[in-house]
Protein backbone atom coordinates (compact mmCIF):
# COMPACT_ATOMS: atom_id res chain seq x y z
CA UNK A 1 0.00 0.00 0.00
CA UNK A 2 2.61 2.56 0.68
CA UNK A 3 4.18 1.58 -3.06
CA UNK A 4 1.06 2.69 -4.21
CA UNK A 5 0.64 5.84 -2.06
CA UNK A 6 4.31 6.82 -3.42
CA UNK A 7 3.68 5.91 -6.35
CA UNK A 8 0.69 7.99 -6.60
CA UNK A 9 2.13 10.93 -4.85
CA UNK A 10 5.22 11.05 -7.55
CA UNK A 11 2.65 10.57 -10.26
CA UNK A 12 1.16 13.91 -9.06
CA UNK A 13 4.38 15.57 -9.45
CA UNK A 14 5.05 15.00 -12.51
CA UNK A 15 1.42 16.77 -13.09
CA UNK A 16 2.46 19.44 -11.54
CA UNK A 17 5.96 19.92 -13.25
CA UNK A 18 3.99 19.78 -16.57
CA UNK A 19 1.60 22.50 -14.97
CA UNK A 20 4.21 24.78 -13.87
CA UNK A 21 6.30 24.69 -17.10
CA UNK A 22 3.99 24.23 -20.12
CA UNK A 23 0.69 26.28 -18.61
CA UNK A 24 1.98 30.10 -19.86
CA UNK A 25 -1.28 31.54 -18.25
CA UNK A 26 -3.33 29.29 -16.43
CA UNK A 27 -0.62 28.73 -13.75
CA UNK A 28 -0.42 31.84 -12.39
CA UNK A 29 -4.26 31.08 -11.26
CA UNK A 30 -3.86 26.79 -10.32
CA UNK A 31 -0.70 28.14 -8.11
CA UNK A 32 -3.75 30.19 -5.61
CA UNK A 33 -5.51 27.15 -5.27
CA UNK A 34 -5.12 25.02 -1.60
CA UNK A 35 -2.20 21.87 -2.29
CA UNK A 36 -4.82 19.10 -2.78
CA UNK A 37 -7.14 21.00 -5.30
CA UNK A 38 -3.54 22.38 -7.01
CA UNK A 39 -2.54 18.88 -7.58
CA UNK A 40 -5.67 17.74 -8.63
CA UNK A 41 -6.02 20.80 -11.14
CA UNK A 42 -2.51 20.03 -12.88
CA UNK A 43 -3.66 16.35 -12.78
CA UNK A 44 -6.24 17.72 -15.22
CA UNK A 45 -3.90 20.50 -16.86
CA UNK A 46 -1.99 17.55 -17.89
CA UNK A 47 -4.06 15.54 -19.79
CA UNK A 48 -5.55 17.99 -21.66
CA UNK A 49 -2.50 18.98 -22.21
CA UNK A 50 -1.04 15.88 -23.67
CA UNK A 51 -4.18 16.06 -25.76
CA UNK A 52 -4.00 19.18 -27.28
CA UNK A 53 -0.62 18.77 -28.26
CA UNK A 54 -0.95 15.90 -30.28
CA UNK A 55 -3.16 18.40 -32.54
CA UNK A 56 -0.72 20.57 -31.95
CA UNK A 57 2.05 18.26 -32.61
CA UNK A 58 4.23 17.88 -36.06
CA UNK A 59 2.92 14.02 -36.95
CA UNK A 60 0.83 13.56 -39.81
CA UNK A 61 -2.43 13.55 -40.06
CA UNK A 62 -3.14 9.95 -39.52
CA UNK A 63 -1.00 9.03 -36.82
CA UNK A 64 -2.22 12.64 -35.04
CA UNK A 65 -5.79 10.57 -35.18
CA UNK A 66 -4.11 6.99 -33.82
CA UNK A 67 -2.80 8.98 -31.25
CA UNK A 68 -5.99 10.26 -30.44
CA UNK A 69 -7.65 7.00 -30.52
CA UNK A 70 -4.94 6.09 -28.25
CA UNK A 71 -6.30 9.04 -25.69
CA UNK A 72 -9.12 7.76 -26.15
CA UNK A 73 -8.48 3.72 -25.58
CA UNK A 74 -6.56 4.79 -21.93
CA UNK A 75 -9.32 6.58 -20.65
CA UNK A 76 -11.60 3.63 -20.88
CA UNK A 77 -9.27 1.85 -19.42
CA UNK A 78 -8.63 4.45 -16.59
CA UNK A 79 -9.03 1.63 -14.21
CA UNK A 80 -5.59 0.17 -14.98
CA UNK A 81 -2.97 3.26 -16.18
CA UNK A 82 -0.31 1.42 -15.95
CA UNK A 83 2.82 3.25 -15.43
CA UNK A 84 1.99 6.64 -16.79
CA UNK A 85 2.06 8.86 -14.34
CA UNK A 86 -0.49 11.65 -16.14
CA UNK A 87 -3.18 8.97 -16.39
CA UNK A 88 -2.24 7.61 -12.56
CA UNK A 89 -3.07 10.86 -11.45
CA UNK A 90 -6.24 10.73 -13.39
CA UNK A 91 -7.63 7.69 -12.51
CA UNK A 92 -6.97 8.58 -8.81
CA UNK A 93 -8.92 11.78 -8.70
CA UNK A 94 -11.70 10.08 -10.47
CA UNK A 95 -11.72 7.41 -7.81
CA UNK A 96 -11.77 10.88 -5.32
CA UNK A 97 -13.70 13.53 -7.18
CA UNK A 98 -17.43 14.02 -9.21
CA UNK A 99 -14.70 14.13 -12.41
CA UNK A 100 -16.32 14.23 -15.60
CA UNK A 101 -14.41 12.19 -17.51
CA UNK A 102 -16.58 12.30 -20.53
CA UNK A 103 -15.63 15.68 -20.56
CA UNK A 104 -11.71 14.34 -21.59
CA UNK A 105 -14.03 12.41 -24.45
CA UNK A 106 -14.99 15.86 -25.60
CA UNK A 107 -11.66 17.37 -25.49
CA UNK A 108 -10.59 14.89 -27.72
CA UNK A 109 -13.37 15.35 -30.55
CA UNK A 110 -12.49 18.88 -30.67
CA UNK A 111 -8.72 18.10 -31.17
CA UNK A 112 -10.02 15.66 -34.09
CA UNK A 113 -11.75 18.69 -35.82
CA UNK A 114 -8.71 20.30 -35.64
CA UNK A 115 -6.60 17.49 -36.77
CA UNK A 116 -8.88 17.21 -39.73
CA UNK A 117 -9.50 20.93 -40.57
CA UNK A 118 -12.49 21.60 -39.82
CA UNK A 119 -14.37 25.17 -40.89
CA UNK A 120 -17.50 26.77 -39.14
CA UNK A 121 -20.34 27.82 -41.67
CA UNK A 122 -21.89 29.83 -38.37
CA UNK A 123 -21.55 30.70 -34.51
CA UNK A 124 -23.95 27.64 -33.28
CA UNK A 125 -20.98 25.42 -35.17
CA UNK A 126 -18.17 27.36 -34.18
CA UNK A 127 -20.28 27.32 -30.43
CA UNK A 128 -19.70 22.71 -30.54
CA UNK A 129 -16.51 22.99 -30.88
CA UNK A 130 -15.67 25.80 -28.67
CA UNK A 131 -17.50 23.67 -25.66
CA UNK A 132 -15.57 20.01 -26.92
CA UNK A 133 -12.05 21.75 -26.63
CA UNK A 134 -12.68 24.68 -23.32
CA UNK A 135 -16.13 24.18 -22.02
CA UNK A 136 -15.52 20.49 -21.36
CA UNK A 137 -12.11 21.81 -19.60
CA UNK A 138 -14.12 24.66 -17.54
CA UNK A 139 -16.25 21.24 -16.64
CA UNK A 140 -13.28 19.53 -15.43
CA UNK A 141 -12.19 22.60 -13.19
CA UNK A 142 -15.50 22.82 -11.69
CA UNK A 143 -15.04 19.39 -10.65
CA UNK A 144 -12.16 20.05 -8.70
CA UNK A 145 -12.80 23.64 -7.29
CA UNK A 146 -16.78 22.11 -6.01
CA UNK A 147 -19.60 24.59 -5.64
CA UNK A 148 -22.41 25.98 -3.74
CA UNK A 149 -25.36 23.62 -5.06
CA UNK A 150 -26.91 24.96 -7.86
CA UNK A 151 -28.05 22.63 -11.13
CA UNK A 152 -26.74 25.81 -12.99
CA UNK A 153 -23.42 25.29 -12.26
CA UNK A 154 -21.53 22.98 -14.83
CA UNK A 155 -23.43 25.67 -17.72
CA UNK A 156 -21.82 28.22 -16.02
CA UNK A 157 -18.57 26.49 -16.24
CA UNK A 158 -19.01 25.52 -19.74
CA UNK A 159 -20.20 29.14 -20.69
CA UNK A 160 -17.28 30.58 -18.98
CA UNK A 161 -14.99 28.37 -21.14
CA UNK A 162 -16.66 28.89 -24.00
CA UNK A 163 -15.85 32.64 -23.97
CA UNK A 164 -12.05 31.96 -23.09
CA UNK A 165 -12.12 30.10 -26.25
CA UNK A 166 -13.60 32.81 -28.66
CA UNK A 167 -10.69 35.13 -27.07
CA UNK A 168 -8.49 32.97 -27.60
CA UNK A 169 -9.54 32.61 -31.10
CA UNK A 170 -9.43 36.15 -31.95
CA UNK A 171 -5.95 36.23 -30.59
CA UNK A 172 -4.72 33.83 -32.76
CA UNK A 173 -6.36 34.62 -36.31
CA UNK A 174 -3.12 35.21 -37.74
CA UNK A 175 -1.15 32.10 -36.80
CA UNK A 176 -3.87 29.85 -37.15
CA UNK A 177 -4.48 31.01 -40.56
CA UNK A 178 -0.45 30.58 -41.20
CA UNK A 179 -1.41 27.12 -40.27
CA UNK A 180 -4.32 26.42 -42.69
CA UNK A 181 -6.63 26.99 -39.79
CA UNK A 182 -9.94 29.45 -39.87
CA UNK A 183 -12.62 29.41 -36.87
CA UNK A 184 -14.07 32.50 -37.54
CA UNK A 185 -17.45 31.53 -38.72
CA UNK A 186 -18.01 31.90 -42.25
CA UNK A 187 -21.28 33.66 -42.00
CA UNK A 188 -19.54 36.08 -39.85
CA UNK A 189 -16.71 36.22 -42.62
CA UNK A 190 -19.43 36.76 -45.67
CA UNK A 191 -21.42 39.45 -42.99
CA UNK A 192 -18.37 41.52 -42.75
CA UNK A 193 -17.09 40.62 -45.95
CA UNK A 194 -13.73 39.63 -44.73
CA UNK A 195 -11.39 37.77 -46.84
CA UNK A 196 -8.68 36.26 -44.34
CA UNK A 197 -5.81 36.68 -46.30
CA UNK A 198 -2.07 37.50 -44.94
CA UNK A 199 0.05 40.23 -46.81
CA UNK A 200 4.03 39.69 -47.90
CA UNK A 201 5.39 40.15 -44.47
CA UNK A 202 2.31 37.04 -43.24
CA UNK A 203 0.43 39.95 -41.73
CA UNK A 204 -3.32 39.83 -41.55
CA UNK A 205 -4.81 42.59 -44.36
CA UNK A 206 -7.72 44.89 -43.28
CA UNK A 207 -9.36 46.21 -46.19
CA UNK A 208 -11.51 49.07 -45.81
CA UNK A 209 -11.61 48.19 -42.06
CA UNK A 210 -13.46 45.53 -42.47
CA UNK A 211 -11.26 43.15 -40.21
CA UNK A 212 -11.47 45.64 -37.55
CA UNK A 213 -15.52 45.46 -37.32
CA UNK A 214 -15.40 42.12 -37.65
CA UNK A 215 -13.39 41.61 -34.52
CA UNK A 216 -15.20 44.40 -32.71
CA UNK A 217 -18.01 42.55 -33.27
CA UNK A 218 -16.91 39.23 -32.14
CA UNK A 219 -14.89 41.18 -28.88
CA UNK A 220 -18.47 42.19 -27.56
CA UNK A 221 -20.03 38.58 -28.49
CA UNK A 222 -17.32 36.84 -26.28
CA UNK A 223 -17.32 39.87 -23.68
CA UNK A 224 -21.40 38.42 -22.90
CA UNK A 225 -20.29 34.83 -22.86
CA UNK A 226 -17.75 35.85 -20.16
CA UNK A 227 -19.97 37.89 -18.44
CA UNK A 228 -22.47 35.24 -18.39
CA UNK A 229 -20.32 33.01 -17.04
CA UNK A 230 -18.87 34.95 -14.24
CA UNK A 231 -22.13 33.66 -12.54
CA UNK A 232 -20.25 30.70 -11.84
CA UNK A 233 -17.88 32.82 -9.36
CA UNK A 234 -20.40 33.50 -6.10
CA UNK A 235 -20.72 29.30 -6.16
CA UNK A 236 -16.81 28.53 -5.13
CA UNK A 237 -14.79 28.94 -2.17
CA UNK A 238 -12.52 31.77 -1.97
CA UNK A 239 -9.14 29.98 -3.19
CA UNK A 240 -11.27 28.90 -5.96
CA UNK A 241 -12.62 32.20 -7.28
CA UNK A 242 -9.00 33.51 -6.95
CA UNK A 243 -7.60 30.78 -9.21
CA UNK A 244 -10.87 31.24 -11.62
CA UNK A 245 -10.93 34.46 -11.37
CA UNK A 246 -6.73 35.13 -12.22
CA UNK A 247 -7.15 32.09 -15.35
CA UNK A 248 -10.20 33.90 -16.88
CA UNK A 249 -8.86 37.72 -16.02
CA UNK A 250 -5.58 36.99 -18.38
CA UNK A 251 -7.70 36.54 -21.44
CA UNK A 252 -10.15 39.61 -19.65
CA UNK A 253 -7.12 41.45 -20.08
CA UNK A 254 -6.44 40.39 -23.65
CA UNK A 255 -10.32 41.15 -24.79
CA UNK A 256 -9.83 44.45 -23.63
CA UNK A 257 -6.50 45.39 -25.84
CA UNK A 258 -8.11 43.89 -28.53
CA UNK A 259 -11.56 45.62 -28.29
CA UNK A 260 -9.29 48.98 -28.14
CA UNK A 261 -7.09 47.74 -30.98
CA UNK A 262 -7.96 45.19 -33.10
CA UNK A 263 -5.00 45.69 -34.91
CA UNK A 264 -3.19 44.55 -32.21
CA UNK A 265 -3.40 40.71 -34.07
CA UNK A 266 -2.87 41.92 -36.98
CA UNK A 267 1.15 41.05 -36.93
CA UNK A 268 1.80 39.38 -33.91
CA UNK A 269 0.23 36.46 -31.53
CA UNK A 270 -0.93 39.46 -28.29
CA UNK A 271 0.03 38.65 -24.81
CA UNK A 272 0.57 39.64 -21.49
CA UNK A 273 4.06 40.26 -19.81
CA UNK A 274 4.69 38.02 -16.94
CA UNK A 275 4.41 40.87 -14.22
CA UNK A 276 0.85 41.91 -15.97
CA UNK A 277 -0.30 38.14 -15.43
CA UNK A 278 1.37 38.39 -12.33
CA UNK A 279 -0.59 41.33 -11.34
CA UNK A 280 -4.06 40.04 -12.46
CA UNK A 281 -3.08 37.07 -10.25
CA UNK A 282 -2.42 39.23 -7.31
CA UNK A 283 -5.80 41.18 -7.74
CA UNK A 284 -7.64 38.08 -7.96
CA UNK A 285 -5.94 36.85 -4.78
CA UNK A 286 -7.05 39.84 -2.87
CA UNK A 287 -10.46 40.44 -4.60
CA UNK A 288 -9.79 43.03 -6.51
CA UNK A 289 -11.34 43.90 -10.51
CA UNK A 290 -8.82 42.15 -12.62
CA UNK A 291 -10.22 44.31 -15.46
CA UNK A 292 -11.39 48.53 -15.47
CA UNK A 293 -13.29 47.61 -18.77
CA UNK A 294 -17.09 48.03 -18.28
CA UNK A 295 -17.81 47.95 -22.26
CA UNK A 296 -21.07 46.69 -23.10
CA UNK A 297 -21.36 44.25 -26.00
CA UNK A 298 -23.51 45.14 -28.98
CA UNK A 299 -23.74 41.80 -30.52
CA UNK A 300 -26.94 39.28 -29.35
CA UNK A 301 -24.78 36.19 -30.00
CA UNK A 302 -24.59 35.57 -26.45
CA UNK A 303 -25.44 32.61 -24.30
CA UNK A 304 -28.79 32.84 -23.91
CA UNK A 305 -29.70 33.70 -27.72
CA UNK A 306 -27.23 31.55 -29.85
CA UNK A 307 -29.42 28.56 -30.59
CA UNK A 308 -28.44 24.68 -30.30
CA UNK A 309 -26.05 24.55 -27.85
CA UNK A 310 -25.51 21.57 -25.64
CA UNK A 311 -26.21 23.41 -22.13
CA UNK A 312 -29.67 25.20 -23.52
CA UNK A 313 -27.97 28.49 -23.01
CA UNK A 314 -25.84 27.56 -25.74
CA UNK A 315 -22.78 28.25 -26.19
């Protein structure tokens, strides 16, 4: 038994080191967390992590998709993980914790879309796979912080991930398009009428400023998702709103520069300094706004009005 208990203790660190080295923004909010739910978050960090960067990865198509399959083969055989120490971790907190390990599932169909290129003809598409690859994670997290009862909860959680993803998204439109990759929906796209196309130096072009109002508009669409899903804060304990709160306020941050300057992604991939995240983390810590912006969104994309989504509020 006290094999096991070391074994399972080392397998945890590992977790952790992955956390601490490989998660640019979401450690500075898992590190305000109590020990057990910090080890149990990077547990999670991990996996998802090892998922996402087999899409992520440089194998080809195919064997990106075996090694998905792979993913998927271990965690239905969580029971028995062997000696890997990610999935040891794993399987231990789901023998602990409510973990929804469907959710890991989920993640995985969302890194397949990727894998196989996958386009969005509208929002309610681009809204399934926004909740396989970050609502399912916000899911996860929920798990692990626990809540004040309310059935409510896990849509929060999923909304609140949701919106993290569409910032994220908008961040990225110019390397993800240097990597054959386009989520903005193509309704959106035709609406605007925005051609995605990168000039000689690979920077995005913004003809007639059409670029810019597109991402205005999608800034204020993912501004209500997030502001839906703050509603998920008043249910956890105070560690847990800190680490929620620091995780979600990085990309708060982020929405804000690019609402103010859309232009911002034009030529680079935007992101915080290490003392900004720092300081978010601090003011999340202490209660404090992480964010001044107040900007109301003028798009009626949000949560409640999108459509099909999984949750009902949709996503």
């Amino acid at each position: 038994m006290r094999g096991v208990t070391v074994r399972v203790h080392g397998a945890f660190e590992v977790c952790e080191s992955i956390t601490r080295t490989q998660a640019r923004n979401f450690y500075y909010g898992i590190r305000l967390l109590q020990p057990d739910k910090r080890a149990a978050l990077c547990a999670v960090y991990a996996l998802a992590r090892r998922i996402d960067d087999i899409g992520d990865g440089d194998l080809s198509r195919d064997d990106k998709l075996a090694a998905l399959a792979g993913v998927r083969c271990s965690l239905a055989e969580l029971d028995h993980p062997g000696d890997d120490p990610v999935l040891t971790a794993v399987a231990d907190l789901a023998a602990r914790l409510p973990l929804p390990l469907g959710a890991f599932d989920e993640l995985v169909d969302g890194v397949e879309m990727d894998v196989l290129g996958r386009r969005y003809a509208d929002f309610d598409e681009l809204v399934g796979y926004c909740r396989r690859v970050a609502g399912a994670v916000g899911r996860l997290c929920l798990a692990v912080f626990g809540s004040r009862p309310d059935p409510r909860a896990p849509e929060y959680a999923d909304t609140l991930g949701i919106a993290l993803q569409q910032i994220n998204i908008l961040r990225d439109i110019r390397e993800d398009l240097g990597n054959g990759r386009v989520y903005l929906p193509q309704e959106d796209l035709d609406r605007f009428g925005v051609r995605l196309t990168p000039d000689g130096h690979g920077d995005l072009v913004d003809a007639g400023g059409r670029l810019t109002a597109l991402i205005r508009h999608s800034a204020d669409r993912a501004r209500l998702w997030y502001e839906h899903g703050q509603r998920l804060i008043p249910l956890l304990d105070r560690r847990s709103v800190a680490c929620c709160t620091a995780m979600a306020g990085i990309y708060l941050r982020l929405l804000d520069r690019i609402t103010e300057r859309p232009s911002l992604v034009f030529d680079r991939r935007l992101s915080l300094s290490g003392w900004q995240k720092a300081e978010v983390a601090m003011r999340a810590l202490t209660g404090l706004p992480v964010s001044g912006s107040s900007r109301s969104g003028s798009s009626r994309s949000g949560p409640s009005g999108s459509g099909s989504s999984a949750s009902g509020l949709s996503a």
